[in-house]
C-alpha atoms as a PDB file:
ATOM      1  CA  UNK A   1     164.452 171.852 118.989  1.00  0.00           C
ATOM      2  CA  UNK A   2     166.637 170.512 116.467  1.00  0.00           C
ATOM      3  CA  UNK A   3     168.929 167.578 116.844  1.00  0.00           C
ATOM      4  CA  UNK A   4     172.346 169.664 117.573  1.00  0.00           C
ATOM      5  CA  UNK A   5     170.445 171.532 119.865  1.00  0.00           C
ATOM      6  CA  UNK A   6     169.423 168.575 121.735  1.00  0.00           C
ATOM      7  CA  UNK A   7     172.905 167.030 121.637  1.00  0.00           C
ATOM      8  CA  UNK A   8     174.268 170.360 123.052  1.00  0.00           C
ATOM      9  CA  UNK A   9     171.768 170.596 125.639  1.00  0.00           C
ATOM     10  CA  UNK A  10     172.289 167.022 126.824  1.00  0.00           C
ATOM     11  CA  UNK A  11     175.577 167.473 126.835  1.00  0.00           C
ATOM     12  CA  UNK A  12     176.129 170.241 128.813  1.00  0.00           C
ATOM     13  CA  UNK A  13     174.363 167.921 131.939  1.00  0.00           C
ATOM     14  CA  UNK A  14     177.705 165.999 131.666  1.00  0.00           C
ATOM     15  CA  UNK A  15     179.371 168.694 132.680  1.00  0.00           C
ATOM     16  CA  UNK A  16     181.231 167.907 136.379  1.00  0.00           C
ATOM     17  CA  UNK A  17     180.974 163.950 135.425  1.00  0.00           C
ATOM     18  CA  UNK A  18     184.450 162.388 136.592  1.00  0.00           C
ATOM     19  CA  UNK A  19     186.377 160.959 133.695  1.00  0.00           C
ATOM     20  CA  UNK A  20     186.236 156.984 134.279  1.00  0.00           C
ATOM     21  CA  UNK A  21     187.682 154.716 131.657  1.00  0.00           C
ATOM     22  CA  UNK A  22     184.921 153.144 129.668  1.00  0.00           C
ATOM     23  CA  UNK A  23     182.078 154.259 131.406  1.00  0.00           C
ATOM     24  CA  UNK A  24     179.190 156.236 130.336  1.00  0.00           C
ATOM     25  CA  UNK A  25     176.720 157.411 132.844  1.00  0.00           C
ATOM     26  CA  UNK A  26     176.224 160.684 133.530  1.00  0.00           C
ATOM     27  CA  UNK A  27     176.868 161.981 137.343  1.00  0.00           C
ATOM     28  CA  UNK A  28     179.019 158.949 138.193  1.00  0.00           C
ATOM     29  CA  UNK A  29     181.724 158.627 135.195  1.00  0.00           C
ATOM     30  CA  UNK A  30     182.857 158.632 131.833  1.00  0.00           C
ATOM     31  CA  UNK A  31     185.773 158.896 128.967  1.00  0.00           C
ATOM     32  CA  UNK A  32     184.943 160.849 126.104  1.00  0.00           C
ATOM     33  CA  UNK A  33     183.289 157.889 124.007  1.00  0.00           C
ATOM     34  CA  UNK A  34     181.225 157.092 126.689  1.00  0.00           C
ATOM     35  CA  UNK A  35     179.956 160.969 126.564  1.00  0.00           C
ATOM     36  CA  UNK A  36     179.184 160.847 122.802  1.00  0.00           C
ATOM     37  CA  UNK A  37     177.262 156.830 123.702  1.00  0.00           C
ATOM     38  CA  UNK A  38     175.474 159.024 126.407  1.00  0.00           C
ATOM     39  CA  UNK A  39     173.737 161.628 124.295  1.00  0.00           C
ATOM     40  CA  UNK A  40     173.041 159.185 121.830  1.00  0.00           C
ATOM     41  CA  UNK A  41     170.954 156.972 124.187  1.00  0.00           C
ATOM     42  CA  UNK A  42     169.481 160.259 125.215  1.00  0.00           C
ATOM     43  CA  UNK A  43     168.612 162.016 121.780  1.00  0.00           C
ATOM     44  CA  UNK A  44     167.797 158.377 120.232  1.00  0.00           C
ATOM     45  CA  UNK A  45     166.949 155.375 122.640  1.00  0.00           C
ATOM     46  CA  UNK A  46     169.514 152.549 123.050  1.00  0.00           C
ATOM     47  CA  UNK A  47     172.649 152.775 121.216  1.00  0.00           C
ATOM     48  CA  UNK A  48     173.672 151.732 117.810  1.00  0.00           C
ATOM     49  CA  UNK A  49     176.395 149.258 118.996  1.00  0.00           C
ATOM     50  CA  UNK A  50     177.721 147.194 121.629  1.00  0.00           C
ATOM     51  CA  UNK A  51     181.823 149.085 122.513  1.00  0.00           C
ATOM     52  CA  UNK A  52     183.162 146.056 122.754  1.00  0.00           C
ATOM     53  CA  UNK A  53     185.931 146.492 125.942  1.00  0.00           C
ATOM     54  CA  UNK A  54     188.805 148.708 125.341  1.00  0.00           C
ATOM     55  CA  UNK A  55     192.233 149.518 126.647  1.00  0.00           C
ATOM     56  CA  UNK A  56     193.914 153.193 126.865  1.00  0.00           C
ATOM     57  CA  UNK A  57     195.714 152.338 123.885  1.00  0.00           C
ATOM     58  CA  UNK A  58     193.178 150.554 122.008  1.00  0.00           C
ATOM     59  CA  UNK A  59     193.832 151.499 118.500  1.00  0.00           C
ATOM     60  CA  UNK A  60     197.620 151.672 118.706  1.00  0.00           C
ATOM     61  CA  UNK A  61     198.990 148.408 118.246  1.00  0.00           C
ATOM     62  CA  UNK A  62     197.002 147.272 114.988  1.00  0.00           C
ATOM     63  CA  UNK A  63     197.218 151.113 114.082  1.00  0.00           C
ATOM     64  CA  UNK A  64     193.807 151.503 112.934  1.00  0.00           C
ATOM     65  CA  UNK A  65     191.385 154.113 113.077  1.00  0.00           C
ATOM     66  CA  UNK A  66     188.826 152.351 114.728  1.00  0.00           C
ATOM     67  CA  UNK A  67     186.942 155.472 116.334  1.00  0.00           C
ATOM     68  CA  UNK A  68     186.585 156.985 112.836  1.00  0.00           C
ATOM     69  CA  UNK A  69     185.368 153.774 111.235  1.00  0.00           C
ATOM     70  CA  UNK A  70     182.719 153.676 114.239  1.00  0.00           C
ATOM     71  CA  UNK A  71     181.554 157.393 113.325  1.00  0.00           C
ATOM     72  CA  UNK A  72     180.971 156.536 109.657  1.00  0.00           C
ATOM     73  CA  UNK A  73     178.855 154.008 110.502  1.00  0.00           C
ATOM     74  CA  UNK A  74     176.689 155.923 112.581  1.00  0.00           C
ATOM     75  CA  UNK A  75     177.052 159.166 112.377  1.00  0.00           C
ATOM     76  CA  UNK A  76     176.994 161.920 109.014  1.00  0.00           C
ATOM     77  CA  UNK A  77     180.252 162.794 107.943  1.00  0.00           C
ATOM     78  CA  UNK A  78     181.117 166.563 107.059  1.00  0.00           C
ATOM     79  CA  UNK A  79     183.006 166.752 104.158  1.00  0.00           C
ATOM     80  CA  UNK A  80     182.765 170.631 104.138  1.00  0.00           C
ATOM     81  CA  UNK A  81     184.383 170.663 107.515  1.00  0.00           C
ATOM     82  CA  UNK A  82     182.804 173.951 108.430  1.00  0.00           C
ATOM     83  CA  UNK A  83     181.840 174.067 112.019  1.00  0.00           C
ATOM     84  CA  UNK A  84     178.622 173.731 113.542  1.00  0.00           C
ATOM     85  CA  UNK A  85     176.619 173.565 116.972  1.00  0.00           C
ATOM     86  CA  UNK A  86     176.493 169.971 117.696  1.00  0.00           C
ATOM     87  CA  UNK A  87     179.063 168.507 115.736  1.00  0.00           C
ATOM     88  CA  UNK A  88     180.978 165.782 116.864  1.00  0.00           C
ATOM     89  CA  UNK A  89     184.986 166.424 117.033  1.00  0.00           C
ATOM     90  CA  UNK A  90     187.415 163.435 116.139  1.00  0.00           C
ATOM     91  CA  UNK A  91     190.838 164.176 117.727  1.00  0.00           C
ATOM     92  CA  UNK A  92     194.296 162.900 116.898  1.00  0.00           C
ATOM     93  CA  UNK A  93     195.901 163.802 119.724  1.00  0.00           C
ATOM     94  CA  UNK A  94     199.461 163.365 118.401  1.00  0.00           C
ATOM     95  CA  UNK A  95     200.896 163.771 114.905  1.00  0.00           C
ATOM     96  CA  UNK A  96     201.295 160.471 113.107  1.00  0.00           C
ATOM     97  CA  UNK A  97     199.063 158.434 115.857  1.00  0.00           C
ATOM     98  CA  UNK A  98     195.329 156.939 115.504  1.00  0.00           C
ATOM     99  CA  UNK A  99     192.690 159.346 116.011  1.00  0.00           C
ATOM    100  CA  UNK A 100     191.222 159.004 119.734  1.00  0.00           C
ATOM    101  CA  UNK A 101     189.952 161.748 121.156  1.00  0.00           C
ATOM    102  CA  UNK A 102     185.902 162.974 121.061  1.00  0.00           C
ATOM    103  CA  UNK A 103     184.252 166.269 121.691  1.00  0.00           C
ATOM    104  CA  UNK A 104     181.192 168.294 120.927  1.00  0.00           C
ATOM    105  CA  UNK A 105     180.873 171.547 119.502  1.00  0.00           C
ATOM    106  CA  UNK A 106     179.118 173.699 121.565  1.00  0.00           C
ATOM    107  CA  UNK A 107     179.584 176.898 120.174  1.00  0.00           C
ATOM    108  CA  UNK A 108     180.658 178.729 117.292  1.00  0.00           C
ATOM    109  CA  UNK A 109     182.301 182.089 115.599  1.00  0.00           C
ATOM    110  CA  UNK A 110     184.903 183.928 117.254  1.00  0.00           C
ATOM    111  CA  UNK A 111     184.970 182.020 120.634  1.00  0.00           C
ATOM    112  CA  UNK A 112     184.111 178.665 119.829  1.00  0.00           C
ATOM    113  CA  UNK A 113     184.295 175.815 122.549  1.00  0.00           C
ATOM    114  CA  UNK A 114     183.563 172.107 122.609  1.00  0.00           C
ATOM    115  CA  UNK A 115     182.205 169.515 125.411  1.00  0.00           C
ATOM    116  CA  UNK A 116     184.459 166.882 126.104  1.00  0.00           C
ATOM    117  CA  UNK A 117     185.687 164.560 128.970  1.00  0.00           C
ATOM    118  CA  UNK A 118     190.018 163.765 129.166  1.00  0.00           C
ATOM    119  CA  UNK A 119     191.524 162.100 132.413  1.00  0.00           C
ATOM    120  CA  UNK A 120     192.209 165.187 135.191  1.00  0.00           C
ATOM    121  CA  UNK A 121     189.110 166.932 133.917  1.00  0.00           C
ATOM    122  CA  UNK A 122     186.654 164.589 133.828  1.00  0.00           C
ATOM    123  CA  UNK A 123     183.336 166.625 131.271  1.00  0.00           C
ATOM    124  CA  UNK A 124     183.918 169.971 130.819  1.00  0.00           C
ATOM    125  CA  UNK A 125     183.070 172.773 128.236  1.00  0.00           C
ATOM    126  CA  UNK A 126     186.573 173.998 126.812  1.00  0.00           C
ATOM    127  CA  UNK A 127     187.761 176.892 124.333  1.00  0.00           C
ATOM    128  CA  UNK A 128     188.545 175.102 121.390  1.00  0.00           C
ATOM    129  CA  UNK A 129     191.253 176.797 120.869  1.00  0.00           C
ATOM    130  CA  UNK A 130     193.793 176.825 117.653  1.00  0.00           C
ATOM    131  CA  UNK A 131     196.224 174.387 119.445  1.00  0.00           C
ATOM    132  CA  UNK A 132     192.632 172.201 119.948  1.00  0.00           C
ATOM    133  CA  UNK A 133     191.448 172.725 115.970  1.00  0.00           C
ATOM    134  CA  UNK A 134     194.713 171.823 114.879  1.00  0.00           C
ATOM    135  CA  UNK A 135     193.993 168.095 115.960  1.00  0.00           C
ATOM    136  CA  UNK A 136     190.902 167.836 114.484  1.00  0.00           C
ATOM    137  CA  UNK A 137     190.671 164.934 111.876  1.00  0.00           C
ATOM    138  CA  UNK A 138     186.765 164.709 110.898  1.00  0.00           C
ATOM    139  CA  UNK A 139     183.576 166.437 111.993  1.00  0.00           C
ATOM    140  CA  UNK A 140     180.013 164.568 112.012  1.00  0.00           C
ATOM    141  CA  UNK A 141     176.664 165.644 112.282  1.00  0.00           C
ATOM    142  CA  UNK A 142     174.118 163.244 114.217  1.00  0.00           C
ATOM    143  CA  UNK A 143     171.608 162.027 112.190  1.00  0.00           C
ATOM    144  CA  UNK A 144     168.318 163.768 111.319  1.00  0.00           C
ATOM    145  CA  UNK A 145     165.062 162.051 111.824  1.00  0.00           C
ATOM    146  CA  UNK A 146     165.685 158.664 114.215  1.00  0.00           C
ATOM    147  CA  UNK A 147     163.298 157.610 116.567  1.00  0.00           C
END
């Protein structure tokens, strides 16, 4: 199984995980950062970083795109931008404000849908929609070949 695979079968056992605020443990709750941390410790072992503690509006105030600058440290970004099982989705979830927002791709072609967790949902598998991939900044691949 290849590494997308993996990260789309892991995450699909989030799915039904309350959304909780900087958590990340499958079954009891997480925010969509905490998701992405969770496959990671599953596909790879412990995770890159320590997520130092963060508020809802983290990145606002110093207006920087802190999520994204985590992503190209760790993860492969797509410069092609063309979609993929697997990838991981970087949101910006309003025009002009600092990308946010996490997801998954799942599938692909005509119905595509992502894996993500937002407050009121908590993990689910959505339709990613045009209104959805309009907001998308970046797309990453997880890394080939670790552990």
């Amino acid at each position: 199984m290849s590494v997308a695979e993996r990260v789309v079968a892991d995450a699909r056992l989030w799915i039904g995980t309350p959304y909780l605020h900087q958590a990340s443990v499958r079954g009891a709750g997480t925010d969509c950062l905490g998701l992405l941390r969770g496959v990671w410790r599953s596909v790879y072992g412990a995770e890159p970083e320590k997520v130092p503690a963060y508020t809802e509006d983290w990145a606002e105030p110093a207006r920087r795109e802190l999520l994204r600058e985590a992503a190209e440290r760790w993860l492969i970004a797509k410069a092609d931008q063309v979609p993929a099982v697997g990838d991981v989705l970087l949101f910006r979830m309003k025009e002009g404000s600092v990308a946010k927002h996490l997801g998954l791709q799942s599938e692909v072609g005509v119905h595509p849908h992502f894996i993500h967790s937002y407050s009121g949902h908590g993990v689910v598998e959505s339709s990613l929609s045009l209104p959805w991939q309009r907001r998308i900044v970046a797309r990453f691949a997880f890394p080939e070949g670790i552990k």
